[in-house]
Protein backbone atom coordinates (compact mmCIF):
# COMPACT_ATOMS: atom_id res chain seq x y z
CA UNK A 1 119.33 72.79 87.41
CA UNK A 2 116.25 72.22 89.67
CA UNK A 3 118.09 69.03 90.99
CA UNK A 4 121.53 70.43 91.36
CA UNK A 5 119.77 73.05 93.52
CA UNK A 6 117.82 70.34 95.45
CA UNK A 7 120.98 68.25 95.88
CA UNK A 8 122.76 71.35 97.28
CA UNK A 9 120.20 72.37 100.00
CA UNK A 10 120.10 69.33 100.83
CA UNK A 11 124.15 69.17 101.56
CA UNK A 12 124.16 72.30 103.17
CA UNK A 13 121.55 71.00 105.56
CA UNK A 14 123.00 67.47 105.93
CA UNK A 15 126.31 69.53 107.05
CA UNK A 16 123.94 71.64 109.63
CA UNK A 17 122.84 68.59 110.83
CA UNK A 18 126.35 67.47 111.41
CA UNK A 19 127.49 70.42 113.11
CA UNK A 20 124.42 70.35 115.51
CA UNK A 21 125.13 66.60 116.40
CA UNK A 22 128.82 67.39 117.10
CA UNK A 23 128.92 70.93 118.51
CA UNK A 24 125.79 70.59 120.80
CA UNK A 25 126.84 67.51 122.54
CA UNK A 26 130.66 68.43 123.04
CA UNK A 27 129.61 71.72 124.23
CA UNK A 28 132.33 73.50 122.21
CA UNK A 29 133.56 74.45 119.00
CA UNK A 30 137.05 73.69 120.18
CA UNK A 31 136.65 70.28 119.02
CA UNK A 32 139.84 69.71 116.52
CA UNK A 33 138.71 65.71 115.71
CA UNK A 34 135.25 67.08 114.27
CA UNK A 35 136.67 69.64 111.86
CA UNK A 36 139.03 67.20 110.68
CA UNK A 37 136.20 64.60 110.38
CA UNK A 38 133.72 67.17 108.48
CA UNK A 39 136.26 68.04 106.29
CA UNK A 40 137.26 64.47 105.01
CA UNK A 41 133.57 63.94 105.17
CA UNK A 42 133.11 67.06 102.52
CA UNK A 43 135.83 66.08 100.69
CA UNK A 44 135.05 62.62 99.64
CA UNK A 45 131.23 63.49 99.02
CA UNK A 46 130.68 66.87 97.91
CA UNK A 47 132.51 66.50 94.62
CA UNK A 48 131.06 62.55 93.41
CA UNK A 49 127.52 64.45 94.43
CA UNK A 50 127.73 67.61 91.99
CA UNK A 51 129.29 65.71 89.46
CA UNK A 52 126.11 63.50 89.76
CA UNK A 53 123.78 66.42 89.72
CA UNK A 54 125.88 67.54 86.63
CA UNK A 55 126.06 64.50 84.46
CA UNK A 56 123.32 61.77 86.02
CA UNK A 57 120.41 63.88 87.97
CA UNK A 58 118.05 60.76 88.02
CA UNK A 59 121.42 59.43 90.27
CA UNK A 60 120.54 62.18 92.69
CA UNK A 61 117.13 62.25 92.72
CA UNK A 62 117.23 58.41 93.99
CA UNK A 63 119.40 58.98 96.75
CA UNK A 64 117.71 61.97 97.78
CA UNK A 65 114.64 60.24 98.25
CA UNK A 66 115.42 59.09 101.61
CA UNK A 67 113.94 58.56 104.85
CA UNK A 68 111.56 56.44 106.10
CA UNK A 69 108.57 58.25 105.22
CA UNK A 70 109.96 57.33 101.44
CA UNK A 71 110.08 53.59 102.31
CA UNK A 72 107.00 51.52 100.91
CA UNK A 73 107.38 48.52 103.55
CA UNK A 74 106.86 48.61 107.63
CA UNK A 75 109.72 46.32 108.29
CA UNK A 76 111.77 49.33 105.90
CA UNK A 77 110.26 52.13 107.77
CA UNK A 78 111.61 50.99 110.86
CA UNK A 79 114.99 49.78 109.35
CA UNK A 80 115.62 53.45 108.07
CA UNK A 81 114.48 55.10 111.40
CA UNK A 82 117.01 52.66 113.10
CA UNK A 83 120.14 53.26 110.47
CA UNK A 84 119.62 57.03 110.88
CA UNK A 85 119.08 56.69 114.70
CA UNK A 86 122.21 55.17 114.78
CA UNK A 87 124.72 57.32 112.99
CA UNK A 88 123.42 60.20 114.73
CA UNK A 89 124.17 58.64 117.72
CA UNK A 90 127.75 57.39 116.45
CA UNK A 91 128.28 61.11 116.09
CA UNK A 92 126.77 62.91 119.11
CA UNK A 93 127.70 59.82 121.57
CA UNK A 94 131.17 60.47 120.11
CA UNK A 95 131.08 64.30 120.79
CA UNK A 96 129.54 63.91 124.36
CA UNK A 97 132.81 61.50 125.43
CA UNK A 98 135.16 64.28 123.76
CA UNK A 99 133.30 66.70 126.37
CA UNK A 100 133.47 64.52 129.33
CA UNK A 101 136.66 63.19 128.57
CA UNK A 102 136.14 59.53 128.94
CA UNK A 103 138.47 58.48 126.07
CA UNK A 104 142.25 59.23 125.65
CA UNK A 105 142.68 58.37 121.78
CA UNK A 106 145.96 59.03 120.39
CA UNK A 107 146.26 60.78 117.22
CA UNK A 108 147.07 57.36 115.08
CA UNK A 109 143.90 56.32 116.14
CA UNK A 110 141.92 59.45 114.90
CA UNK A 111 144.09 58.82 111.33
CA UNK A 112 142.96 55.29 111.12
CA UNK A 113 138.93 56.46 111.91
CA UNK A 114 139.35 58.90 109.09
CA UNK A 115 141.08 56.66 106.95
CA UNK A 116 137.74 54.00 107.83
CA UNK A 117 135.48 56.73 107.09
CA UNK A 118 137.03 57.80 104.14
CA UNK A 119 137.14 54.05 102.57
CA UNK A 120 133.61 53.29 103.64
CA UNK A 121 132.14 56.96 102.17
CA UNK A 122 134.33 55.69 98.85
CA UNK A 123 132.78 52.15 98.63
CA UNK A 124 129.39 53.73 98.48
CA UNK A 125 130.45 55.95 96.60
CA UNK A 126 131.74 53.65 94.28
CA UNK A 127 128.23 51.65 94.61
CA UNK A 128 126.46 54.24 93.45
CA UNK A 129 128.85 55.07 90.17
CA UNK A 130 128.82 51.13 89.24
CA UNK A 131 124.81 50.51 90.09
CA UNK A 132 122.50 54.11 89.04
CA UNK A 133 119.37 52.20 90.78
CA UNK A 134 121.08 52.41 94.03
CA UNK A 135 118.66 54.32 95.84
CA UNK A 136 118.04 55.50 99.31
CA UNK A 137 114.77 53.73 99.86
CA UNK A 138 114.21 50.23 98.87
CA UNK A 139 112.47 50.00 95.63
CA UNK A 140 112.67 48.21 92.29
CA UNK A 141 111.93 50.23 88.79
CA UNK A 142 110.35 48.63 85.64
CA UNK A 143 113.56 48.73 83.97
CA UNK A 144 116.02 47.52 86.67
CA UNK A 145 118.08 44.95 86.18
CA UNK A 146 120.63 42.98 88.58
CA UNK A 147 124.26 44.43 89.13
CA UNK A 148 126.27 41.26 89.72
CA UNK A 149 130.07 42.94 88.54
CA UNK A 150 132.07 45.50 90.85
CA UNK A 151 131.90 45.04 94.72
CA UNK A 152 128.68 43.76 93.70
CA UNK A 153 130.34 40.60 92.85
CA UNK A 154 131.79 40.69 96.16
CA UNK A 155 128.87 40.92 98.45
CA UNK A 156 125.32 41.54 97.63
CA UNK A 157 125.25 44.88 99.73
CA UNK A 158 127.74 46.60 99.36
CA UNK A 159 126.68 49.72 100.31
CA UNK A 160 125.46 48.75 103.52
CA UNK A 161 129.02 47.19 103.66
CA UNK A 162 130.36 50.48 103.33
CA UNK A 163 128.05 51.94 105.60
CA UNK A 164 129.19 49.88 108.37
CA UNK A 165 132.49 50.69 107.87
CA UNK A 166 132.33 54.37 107.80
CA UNK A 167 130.16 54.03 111.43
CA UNK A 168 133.27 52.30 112.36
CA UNK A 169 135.24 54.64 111.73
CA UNK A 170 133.30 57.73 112.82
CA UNK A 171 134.35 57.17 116.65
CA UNK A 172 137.96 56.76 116.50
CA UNK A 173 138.01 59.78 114.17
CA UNK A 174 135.86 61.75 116.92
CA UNK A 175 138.32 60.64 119.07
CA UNK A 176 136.34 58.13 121.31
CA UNK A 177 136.66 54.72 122.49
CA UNK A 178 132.81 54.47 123.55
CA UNK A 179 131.41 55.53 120.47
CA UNK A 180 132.14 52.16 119.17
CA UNK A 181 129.72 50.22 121.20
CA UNK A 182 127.34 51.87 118.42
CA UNK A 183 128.99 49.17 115.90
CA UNK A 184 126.82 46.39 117.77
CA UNK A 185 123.27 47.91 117.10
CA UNK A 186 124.22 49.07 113.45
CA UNK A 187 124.99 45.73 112.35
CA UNK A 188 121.86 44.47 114.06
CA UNK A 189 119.78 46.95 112.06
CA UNK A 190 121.54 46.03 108.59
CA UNK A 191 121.30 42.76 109.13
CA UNK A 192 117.36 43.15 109.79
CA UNK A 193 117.24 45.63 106.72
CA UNK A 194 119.05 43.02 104.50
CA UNK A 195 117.05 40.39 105.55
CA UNK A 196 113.92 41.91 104.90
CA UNK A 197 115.10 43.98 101.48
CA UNK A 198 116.18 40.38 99.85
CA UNK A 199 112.74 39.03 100.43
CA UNK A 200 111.70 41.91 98.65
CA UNK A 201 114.48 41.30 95.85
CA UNK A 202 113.91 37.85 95.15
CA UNK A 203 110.52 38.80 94.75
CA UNK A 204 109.97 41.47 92.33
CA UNK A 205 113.66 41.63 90.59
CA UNK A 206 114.58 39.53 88.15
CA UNK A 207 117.18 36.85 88.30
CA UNK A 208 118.01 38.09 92.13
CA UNK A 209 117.46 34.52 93.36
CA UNK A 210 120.22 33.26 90.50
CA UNK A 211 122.56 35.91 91.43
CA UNK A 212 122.57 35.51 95.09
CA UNK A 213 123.02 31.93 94.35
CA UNK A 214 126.42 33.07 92.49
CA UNK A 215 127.41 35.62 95.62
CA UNK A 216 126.97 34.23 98.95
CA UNK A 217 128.14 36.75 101.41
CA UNK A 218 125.29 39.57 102.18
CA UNK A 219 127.17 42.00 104.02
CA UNK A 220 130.69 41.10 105.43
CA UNK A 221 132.53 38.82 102.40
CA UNK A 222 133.03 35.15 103.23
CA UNK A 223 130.92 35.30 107.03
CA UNK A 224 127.93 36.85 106.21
């Protein structure tokens, strides 16, 4: 119970957060795009997280540890700090070109950034279901093992994979053009994160270095 509760401040907060990063910066509520956005948003994660907090709590407890106070390693700390820099940028940068109107996107491009969002929230998603030791921070447990089946046969992070994708997505369903230029420093910051996580990996988890010998691709299959 203690954790459901914990897992549901913390959504009702996350969604604050939201509606400060959109609202504030667009200078309305009137903003159509970002109710459609924070609904799809609630949709695809509200349910997988209370289902979690019903059936596996030690699933929510790992990716409520998050932040980069939570992260053990200085290369991590600033990693984190970067990835959450970013998104909230993706989504206020998004909400200040709604308000001055810099973009014109047409409504099949708003469907295709919710359809983005909605397949990158349901990889991780997905992530999470097929590997429990998917956590927020970087960290390996005692009893961890290597995940090398799902999308984890795919690429070797695919969470971040989905990440990137739903920050790809988050403009076009805002309904700007600009917000996009955020894709450029997100990858830069996985791609740092990754770097640094696998040395980490290789290090203290067993049979890493075998498995990433099996799956080549880090991030993006078959180019990175």
């Amino acid at each position: 119970m203690k954790t459901g509760l914990q897992a549901l401040v913390s959504t009702v907060v996350g969604f604050v957060m939201f509606g400060v990063l959109l609202f504030l910066p667009a200078g309305t509520f009137h903003y159509w795009q970002a109710w459609v956005f924070l609904a799809v948003f609630a949709a695809v994660s509200v349910a997988p997280t209370v289902y979690w907090a019903w059936k596996r709590p030690d699933v929510v407890r790992r990716r409520m540890n998050a932040g980069p106070t939570k992260e053990t390693r200085p290369a991590q700390k600033l990693a984190s700090t970067g990835i959450f820099l970013t998104f909230a940028a993706a989504l206020a940068f998004s909400a200040f070109d709604h308000r001055l109107g810099w973009s014109d996107v047409p409504l099949a491009a708003v469907v295709l950034g919710n359809v983005l969002a909605t397949i990158g929230l349901g990889i991780s998603i997905l992530v999470v279901q097929q590997n429990s030791y998917a956590a927020a921070n970087i960290t390996v447990e005692s009893e961890q093992s290597v995940t090398s089946t799902g999308l984890y046969g795919v690429v070797r992070h695919p969470m971040y994979l989905g990440a990137m994708i739903t920050i790809a997505g988050i403009p076009l369903a805002l309904g700007s053009y600009w917000g996009l230029v955020l894709l450029v420093p997100a990858l830069l910051v996985f791609a740092f994160r990754i770097i640094d996580e696998e040395k980490m990996l290789r290090q203290e988890l067993n049979g890493y270095s075998e498995y990433a010998e099996n799956v080549h691709s880090r991030l993006v299959p078959l180019v990175w």
